[in-house]
N, C-alpha and C. Protein backbone atom coordinates (compact mmCIF):
# COMPACT_ATOMS: atom_id res chain seq x y z
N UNK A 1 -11.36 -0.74 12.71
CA UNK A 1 -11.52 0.15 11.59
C UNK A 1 -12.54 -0.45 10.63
N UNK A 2 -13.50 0.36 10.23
CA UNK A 2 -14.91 0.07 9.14
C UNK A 2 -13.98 -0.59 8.10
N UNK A 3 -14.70 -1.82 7.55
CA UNK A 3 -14.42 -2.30 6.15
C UNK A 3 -14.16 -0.84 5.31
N UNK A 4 -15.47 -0.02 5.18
CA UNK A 4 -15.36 1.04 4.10
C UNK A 4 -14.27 1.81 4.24
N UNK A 5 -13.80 2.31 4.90
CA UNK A 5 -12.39 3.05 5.33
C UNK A 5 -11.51 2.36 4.70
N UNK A 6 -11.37 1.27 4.83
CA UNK A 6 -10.14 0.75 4.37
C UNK A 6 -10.55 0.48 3.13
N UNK A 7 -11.46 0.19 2.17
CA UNK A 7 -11.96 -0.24 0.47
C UNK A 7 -11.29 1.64 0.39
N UNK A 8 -11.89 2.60 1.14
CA UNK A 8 -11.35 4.07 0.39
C UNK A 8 -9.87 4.39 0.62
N UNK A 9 -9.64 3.93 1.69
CA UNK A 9 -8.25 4.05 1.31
C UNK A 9 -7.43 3.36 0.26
N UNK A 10 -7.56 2.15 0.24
CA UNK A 10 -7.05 1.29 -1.48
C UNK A 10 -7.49 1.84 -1.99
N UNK A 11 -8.55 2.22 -2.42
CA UNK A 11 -9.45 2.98 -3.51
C UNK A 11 -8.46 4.39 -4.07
N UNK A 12 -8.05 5.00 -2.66
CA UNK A 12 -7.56 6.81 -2.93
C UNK A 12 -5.92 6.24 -3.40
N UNK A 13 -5.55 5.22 -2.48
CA UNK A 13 -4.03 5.04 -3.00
C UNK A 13 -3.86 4.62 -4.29
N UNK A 14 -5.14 3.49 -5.02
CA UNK A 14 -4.74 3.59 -6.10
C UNK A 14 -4.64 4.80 -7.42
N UNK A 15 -6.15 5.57 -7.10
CA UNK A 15 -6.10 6.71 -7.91
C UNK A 15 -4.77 7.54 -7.33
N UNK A 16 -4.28 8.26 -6.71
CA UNK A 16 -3.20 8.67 -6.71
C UNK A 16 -1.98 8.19 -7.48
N UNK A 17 -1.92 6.56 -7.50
CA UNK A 17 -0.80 6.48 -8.13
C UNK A 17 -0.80 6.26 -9.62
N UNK A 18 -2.38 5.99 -10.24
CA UNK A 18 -2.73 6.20 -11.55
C UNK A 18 -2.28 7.80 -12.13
N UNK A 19 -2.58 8.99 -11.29
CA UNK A 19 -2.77 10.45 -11.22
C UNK A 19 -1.20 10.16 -11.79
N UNK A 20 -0.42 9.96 -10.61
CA UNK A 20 1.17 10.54 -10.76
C UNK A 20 1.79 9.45 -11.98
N UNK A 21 1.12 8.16 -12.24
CA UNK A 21 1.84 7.83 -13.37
C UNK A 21 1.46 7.98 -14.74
N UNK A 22 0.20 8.65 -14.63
CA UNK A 22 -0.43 9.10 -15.88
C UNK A 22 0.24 10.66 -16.09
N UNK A 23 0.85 11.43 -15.47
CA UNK A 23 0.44 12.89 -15.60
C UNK A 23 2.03 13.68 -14.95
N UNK A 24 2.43 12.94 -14.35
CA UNK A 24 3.65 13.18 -14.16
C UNK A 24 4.97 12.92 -14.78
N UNK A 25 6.02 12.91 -15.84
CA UNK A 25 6.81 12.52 -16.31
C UNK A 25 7.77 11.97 -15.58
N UNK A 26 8.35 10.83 -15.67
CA UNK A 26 9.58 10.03 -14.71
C UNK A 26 9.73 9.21 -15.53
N UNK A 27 11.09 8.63 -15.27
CA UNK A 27 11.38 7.62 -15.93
C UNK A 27 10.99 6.24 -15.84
N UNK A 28 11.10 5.05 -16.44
CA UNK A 28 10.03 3.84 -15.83
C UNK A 28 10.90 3.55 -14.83
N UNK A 29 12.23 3.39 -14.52
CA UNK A 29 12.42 2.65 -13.59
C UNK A 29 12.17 3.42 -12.24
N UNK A 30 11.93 4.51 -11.95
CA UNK A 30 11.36 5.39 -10.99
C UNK A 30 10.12 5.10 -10.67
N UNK A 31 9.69 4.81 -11.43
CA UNK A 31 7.33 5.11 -11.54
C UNK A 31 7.60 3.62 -10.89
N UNK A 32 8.23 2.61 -11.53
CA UNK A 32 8.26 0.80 -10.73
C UNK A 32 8.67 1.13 -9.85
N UNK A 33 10.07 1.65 -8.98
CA UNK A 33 10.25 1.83 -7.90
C UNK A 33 9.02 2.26 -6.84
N UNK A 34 8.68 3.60 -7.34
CA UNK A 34 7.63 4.41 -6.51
C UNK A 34 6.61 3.24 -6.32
N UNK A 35 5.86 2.81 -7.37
CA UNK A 35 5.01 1.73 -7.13
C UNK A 35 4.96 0.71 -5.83
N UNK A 36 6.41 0.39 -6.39
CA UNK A 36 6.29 -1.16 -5.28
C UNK A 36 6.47 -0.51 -4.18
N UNK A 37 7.02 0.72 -3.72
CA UNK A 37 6.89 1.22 -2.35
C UNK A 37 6.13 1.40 -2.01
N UNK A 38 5.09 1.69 -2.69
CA UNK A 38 3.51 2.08 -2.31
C UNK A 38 2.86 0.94 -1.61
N UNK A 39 3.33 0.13 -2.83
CA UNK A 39 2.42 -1.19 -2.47
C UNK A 39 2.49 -1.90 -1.15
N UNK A 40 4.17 -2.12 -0.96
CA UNK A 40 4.44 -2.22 -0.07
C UNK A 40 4.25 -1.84 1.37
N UNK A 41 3.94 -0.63 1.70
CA UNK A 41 3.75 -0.01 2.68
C UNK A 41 2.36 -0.19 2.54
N UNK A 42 1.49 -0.21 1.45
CA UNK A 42 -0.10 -0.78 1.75
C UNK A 42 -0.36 -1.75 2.10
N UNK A 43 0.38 -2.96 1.81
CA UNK A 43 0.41 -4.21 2.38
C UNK A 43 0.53 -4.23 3.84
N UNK A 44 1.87 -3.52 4.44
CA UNK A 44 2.19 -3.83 5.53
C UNK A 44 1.05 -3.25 6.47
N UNK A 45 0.58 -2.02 5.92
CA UNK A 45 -0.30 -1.46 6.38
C UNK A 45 -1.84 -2.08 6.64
N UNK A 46 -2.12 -3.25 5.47
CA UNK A 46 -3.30 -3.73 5.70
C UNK A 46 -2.92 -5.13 6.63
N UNK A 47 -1.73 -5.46 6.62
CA UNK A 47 -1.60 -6.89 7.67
C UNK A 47 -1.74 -6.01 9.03
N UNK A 48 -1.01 -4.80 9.43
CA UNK A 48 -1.21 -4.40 10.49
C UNK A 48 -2.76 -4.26 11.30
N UNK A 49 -3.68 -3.33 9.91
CA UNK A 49 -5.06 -3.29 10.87
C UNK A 49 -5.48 -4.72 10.64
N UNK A 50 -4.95 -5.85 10.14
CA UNK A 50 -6.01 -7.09 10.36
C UNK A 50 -5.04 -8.09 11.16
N UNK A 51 -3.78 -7.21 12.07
CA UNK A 51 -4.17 -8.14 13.14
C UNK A 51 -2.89 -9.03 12.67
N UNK A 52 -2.22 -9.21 11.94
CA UNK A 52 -1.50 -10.16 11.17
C UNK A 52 -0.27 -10.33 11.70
N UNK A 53 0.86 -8.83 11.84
CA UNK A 53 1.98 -8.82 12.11
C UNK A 53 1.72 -8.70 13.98
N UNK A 54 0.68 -8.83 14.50
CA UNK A 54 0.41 -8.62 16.01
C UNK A 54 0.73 -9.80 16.18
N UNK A 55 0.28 -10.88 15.72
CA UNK A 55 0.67 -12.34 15.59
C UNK A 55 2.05 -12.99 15.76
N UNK A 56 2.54 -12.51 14.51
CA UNK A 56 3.60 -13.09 13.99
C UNK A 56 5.17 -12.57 15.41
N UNK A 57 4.43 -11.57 16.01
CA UNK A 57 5.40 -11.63 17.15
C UNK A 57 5.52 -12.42 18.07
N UNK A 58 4.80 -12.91 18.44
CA UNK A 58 4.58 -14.47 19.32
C UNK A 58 5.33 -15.51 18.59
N UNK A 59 5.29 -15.01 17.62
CA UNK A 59 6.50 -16.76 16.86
C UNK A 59 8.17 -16.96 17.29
N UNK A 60 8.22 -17.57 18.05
CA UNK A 60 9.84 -17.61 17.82
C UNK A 60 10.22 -18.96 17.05
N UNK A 61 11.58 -18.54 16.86
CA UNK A 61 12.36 -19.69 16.11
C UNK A 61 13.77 -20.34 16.81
């Protein structure tokens, strides 16, 4: 996957979640929730295309 694809996708996920916490009413502990799920799933999502969690299956303990 192109570097640029992935800078626009961080790019779109963050404006989206600026959009919904600027413009949408919720309470804070909702908007933090929503957040870190976001984040979260962007994370996991960017270790996946770089290869990261492909790795970490070969590890045993």
């Amino acid at each position: 996957m192109p570097v640029l694809t992935i800078l626009i996708v961080i790019i779109g996920v963050g404006v989206i979640l600026w959009l919904i916490n600027s413009f949408i009413p919720m309470q804070r502990t909702i908007k933090n929730i929503l957040n870190a799920v976001v984040i979260i799933i962007l994370v996991i999502w960017l270790l996946k295309i770089f290869g990261v969690l492909d790795s970490l299956q070969n590890v045993t303990i």
